[in-house]
Protein backbone atom coordinates (compact mmCIF):
# COMPACT_ATOMS: atom_id res chain seq x y z
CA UNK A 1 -1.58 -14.38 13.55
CA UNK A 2 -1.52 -10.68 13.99
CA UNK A 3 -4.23 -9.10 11.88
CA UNK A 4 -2.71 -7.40 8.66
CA UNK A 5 -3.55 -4.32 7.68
CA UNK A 6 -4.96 -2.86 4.55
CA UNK A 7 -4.06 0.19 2.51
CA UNK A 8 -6.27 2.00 0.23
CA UNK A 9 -4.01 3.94 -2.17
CA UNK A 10 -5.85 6.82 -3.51
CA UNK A 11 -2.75 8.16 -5.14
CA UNK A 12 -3.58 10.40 -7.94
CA UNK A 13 -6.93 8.52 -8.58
CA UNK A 14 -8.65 11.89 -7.22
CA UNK A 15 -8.36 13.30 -10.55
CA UNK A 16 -7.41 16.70 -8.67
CA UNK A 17 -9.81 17.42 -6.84
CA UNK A 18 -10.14 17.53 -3.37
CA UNK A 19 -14.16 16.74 -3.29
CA UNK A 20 -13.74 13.60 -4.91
CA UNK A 21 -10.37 13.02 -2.21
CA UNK A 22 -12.69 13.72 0.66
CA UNK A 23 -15.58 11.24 -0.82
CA UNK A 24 -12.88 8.39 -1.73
CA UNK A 25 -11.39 8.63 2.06
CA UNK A 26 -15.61 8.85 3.60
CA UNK A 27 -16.10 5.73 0.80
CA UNK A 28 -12.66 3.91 1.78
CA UNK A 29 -13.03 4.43 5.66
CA UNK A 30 -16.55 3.95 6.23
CA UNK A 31 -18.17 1.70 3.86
CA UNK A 32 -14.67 -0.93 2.64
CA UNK A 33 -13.12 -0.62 6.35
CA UNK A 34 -9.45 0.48 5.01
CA UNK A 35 -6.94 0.78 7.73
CA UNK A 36 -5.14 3.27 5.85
CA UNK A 37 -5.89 5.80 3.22
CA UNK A 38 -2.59 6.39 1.03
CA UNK A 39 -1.77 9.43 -1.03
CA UNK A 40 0.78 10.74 -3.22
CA UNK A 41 3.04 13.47 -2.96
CA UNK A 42 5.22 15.05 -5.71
CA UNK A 43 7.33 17.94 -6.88
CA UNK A 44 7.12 17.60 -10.55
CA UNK A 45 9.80 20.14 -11.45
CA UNK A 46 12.44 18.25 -9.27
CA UNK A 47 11.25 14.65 -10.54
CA UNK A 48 11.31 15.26 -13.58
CA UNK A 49 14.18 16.53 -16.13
CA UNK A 50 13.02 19.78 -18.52
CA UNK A 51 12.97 17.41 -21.59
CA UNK A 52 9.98 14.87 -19.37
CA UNK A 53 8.56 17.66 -17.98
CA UNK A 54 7.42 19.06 -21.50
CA UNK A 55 7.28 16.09 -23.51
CA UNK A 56 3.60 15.28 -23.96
CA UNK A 57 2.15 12.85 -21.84
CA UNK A 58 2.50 9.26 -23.66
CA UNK A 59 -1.33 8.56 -23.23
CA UNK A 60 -2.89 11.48 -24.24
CA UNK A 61 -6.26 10.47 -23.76
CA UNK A 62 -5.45 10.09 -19.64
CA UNK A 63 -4.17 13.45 -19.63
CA UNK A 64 -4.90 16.48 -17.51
CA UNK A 65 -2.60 18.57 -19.10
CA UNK A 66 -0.52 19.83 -22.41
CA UNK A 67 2.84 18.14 -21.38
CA UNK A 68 3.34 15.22 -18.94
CA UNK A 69 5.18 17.82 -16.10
CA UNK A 70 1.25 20.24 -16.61
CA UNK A 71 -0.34 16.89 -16.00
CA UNK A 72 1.44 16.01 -12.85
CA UNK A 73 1.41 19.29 -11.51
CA UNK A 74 -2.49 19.28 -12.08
CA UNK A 75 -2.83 16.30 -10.00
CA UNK A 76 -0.98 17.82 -6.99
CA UNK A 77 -2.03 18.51 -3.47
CA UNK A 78 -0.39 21.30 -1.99
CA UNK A 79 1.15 20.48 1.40
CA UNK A 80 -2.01 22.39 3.35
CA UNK A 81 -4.17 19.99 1.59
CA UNK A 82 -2.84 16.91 2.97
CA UNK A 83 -3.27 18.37 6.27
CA UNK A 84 -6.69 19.07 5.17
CA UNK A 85 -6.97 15.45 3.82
CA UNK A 86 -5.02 13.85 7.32
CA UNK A 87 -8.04 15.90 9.18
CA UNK A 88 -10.65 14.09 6.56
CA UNK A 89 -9.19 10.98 7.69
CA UNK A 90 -9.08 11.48 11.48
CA UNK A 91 -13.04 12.51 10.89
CA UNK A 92 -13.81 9.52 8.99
CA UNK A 93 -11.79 6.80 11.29
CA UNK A 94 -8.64 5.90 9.37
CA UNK A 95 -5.05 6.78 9.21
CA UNK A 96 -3.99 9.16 6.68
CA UNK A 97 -0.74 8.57 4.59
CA UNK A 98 0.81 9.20 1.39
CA UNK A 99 4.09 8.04 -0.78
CA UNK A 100 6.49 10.42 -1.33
CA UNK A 101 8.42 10.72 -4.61
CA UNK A 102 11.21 12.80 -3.76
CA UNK A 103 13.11 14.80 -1.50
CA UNK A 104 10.72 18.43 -0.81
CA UNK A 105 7.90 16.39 -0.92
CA UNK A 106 9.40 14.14 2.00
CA UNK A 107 10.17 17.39 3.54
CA UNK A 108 6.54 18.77 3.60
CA UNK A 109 4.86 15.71 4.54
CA UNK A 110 7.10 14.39 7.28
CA UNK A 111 6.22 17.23 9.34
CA UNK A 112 1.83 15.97 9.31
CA UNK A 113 3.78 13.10 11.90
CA UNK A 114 1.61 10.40 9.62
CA UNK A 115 1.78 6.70 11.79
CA UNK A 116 3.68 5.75 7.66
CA UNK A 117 5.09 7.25 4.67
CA UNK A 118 5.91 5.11 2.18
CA UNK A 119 8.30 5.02 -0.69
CA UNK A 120 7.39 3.50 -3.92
CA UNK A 121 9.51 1.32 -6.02
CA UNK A 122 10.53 4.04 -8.23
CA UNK A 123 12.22 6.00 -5.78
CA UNK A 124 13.57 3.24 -3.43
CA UNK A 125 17.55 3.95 -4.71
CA UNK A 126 16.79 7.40 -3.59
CA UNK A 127 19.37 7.59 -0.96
CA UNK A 128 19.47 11.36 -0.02
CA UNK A 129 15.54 10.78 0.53
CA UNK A 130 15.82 8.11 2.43
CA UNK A 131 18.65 10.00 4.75
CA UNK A 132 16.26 12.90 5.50
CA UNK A 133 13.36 10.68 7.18
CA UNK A 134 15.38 8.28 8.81
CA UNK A 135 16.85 11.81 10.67
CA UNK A 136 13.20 13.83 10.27
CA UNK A 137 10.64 11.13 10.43
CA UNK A 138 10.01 9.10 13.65
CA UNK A 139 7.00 6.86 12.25
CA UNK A 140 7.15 3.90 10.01
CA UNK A 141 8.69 3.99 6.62
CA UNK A 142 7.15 1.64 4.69
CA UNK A 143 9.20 0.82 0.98
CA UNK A 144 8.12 -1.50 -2.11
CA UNK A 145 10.55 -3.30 -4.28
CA UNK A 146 9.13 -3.56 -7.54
CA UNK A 147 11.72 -3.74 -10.40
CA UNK A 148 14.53 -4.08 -7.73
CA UNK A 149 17.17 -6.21 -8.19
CA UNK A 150 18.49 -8.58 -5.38
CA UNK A 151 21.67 -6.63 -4.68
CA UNK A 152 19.67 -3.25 -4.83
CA UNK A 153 17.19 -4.37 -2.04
CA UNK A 154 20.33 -5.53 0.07
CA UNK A 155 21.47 -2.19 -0.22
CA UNK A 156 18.47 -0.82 1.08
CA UNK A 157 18.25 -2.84 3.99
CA UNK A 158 21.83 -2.23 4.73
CA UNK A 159 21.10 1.82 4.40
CA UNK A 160 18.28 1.95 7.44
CA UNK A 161 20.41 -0.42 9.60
CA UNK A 162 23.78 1.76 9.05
CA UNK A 163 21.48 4.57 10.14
CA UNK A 164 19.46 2.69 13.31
CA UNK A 165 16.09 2.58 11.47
CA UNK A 166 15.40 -1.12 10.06
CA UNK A 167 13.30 -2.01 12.84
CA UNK A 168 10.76 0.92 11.81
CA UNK A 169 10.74 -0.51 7.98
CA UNK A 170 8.50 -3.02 5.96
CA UNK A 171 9.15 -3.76 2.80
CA UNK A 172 6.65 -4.77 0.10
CA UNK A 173 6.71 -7.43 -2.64
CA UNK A 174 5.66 -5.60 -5.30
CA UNK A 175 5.27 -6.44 -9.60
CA UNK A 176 5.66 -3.10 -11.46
CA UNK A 177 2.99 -3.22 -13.75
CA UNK A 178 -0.29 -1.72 -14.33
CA UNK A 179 -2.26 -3.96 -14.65
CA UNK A 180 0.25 -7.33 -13.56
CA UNK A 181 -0.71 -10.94 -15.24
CA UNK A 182 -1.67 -13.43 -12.78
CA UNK A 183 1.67 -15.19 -13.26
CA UNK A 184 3.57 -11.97 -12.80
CA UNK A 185 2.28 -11.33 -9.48
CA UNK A 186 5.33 -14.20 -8.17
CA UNK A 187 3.31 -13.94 -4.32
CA UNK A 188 6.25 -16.47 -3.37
CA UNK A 189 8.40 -13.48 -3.59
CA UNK A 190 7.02 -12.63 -0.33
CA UNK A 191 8.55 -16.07 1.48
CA UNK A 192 11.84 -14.95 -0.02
CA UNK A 193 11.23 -11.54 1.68
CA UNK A 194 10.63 -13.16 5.10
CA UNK A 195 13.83 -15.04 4.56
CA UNK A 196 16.43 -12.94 3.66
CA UNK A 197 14.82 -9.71 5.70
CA UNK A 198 12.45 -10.54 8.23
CA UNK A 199 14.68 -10.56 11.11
CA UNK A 200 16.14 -7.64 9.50
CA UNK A 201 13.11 -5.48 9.44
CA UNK A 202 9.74 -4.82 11.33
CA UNK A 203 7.35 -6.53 8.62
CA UNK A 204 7.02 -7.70 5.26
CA UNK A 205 3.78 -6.43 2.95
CA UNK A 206 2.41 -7.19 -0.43
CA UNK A 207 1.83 -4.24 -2.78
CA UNK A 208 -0.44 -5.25 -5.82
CA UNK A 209 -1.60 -3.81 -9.43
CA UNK A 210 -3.12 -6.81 -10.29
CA UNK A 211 -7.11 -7.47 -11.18
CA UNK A 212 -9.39 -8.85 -8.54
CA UNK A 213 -8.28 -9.98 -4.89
CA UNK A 214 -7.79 -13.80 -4.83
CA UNK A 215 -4.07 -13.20 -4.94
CA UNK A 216 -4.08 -10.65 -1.90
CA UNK A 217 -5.94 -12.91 0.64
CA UNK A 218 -3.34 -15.76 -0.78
CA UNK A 219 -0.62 -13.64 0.07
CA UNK A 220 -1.36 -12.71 4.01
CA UNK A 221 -1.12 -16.80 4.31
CA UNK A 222 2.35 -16.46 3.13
CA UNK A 223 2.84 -14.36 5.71
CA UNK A 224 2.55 -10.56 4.63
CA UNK A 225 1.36 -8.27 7.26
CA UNK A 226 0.06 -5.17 4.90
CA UNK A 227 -2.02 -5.45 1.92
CA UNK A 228 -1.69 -2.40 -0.40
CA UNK A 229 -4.16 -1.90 -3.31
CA UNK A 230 -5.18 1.47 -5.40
CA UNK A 231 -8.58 2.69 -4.90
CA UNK A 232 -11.19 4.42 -6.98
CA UNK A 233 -14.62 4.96 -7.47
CA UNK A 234 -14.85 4.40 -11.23
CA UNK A 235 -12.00 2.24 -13.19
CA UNK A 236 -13.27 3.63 -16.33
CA UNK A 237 -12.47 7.57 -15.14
CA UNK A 238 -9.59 9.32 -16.73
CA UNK A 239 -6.09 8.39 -15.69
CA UNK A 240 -3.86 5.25 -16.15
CA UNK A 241 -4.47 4.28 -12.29
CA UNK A 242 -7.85 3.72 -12.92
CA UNK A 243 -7.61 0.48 -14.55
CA UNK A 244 -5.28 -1.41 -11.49
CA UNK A 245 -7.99 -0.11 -9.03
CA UNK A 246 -10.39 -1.78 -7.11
CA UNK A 247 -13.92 -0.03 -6.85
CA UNK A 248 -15.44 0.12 -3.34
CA UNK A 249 -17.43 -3.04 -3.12
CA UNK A 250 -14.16 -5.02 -4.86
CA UNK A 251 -11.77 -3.23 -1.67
CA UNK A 252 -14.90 -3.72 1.12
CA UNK A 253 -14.66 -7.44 0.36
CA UNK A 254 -11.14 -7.65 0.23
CA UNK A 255 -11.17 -6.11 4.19
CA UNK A 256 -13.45 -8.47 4.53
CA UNK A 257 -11.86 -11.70 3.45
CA UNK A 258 -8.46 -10.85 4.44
CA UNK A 259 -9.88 -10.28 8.17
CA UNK A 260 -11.46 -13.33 7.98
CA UNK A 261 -9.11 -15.61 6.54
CA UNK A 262 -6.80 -14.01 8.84
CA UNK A 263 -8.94 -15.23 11.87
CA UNK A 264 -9.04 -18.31 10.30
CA UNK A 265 -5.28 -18.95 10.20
CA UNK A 266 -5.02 -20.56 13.85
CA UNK A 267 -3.86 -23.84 15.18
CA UNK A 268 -7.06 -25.63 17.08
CA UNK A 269 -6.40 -24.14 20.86
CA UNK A 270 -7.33 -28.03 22.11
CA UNK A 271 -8.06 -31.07 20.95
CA UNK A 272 -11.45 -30.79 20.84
CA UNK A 273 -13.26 -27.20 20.35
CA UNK A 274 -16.70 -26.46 22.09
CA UNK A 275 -18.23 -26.21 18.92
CA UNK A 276 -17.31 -29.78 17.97
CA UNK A 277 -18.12 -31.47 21.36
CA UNK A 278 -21.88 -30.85 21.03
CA UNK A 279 -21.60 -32.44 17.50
CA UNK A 280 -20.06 -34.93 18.83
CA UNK A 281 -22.38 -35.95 21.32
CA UNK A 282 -25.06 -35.79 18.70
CA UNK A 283 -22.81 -37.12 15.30
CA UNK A 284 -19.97 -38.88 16.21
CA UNK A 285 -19.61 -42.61 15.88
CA UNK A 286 -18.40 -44.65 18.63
CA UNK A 287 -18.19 -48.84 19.57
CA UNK A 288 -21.15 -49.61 21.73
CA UNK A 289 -19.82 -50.99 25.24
């Protein structure tokens, strides 16, 4: 099977600051072997109406900030810091990328030419987004389908093949929830994918919030190609993230097992490997002549 690919979402788990970005995407790269480093770009002002922009944040004790709009706005990157953040990657030896949340903010990324932007489940309906990089965007887009409804993710599909671009897309199974129960996580959501989209679209991933990473190397065997999990160095830091993350030695063995079990998914090349005909010689029984 093609090897699939693993994303490290940093997302907003940087608390802010671009040292601890720049040690997450040195930890991420270079000791757990991510593919990708993932981001998160917003405009908090055209996300969010004036009454969620000043309402307080609704866990105060994760908050960076008097309302929830100060709060986002404190965890922002301005668009010269992700090109600052796409260089850290390129130094460290993995592919930079971030999700973008609505339309300026897929207008100042698109132009860093990332390999993927993706689009959270939040924002998939987001048609006028959507537009803009299939005209502005020549890379992978990459979209999850948490709390998406059946009909909703045929429209979707639909959208990038009216406008030439489903062979560029890969769609994630994805569980909305932070963390998601074991029996939420519904991995045979990504057969269903593969069904009614694979021949439809480039590749189907698996985008978890769930604790641990049994259910991730479960779900390349049923057939996902990407692996998306957050990152951080601490799950008991500040911010709701935190808590659906995966510290460095949980994400370096999930590389790990997913590359192995990956290697591991292969029909015997002949009847009889190399490695089993000099047990045999020594183990196997056979009738005496």
């Amino acid at each position: 099977m093609k090897m699939p690919k693993v994303i490290a979402e940093i997302g907003c788990n940087h608390k802010g600051d671009m040292a601890i970005a720049k040690e997450m995407i040195m930890v991420a790269a270079s000791f757990c072997k991510a593919d990708v480093v993932k981001f998160q770009k917003r405009n908090p002002r055209e996300l969010l109406t004036d009454e969620q922009y000043n309402a307080p944040h609704p866990n105060p004790m994760h908050s960076y900030g008097d309302t929830y709009g100060a709060h986002r706005e404190f965890l922002e990157f301005s668009p010269e810091q992700h090109r600052t953040l796409q260089a850290w990657c390129e130094e460290f030896g993995t592919e930079y990328s971030t999700s973008v949340w609505d339309l300026t903010s897929a207008k100042e990324i698109a132009p860093l030419q990332p390999n993927l932007i993706k689009i959270p489940s939040a924002c998939n309906l987001h048609f006028d987004m959507l537009g803009y990089l299939c005209e502005n965007f020549g890379g992978e887009i990459h979209l999850s389908f948490g709390m998406t409804t059946h009909e909703e993710e045929e429209q979707v599909v639909a959208f990038f093949e009216s406008k030439g671009r489903a062979g560029d897309v890969v769609l994630y199974s994805c569980t909305s929830g932070y963390p998601v129960a074991f029996e939420d996580i519904c991995l045979l959501e990504i057969s269903r994918l593969k069904t009614a989209f694979g021949e439809r679209v480039k590749e189907i991933g698996f985008s978890g919030h769930h604790l641990g990473i049994a259910a991730d190397v479960a779900a390349i065997t049923l057939g996902a190609s990407w692996v998306e999990r957050h990152f951080t160095l601490d799950r008991t830091w500040k911010g709701t993230d935190h808590a659906a993350s995966l510290e460095p030695d949980g994400l370096r063995r999930l590389v790990r097992d997913i590359r192995h079990v990956a290697a591991a998914i292969e029909y015997k090349e002949t009847e009889l490997l190399d490695v089993e005909k000099v047990q045999r010689e020594k183990l196997k029984w056979r009738p005496r002549a």
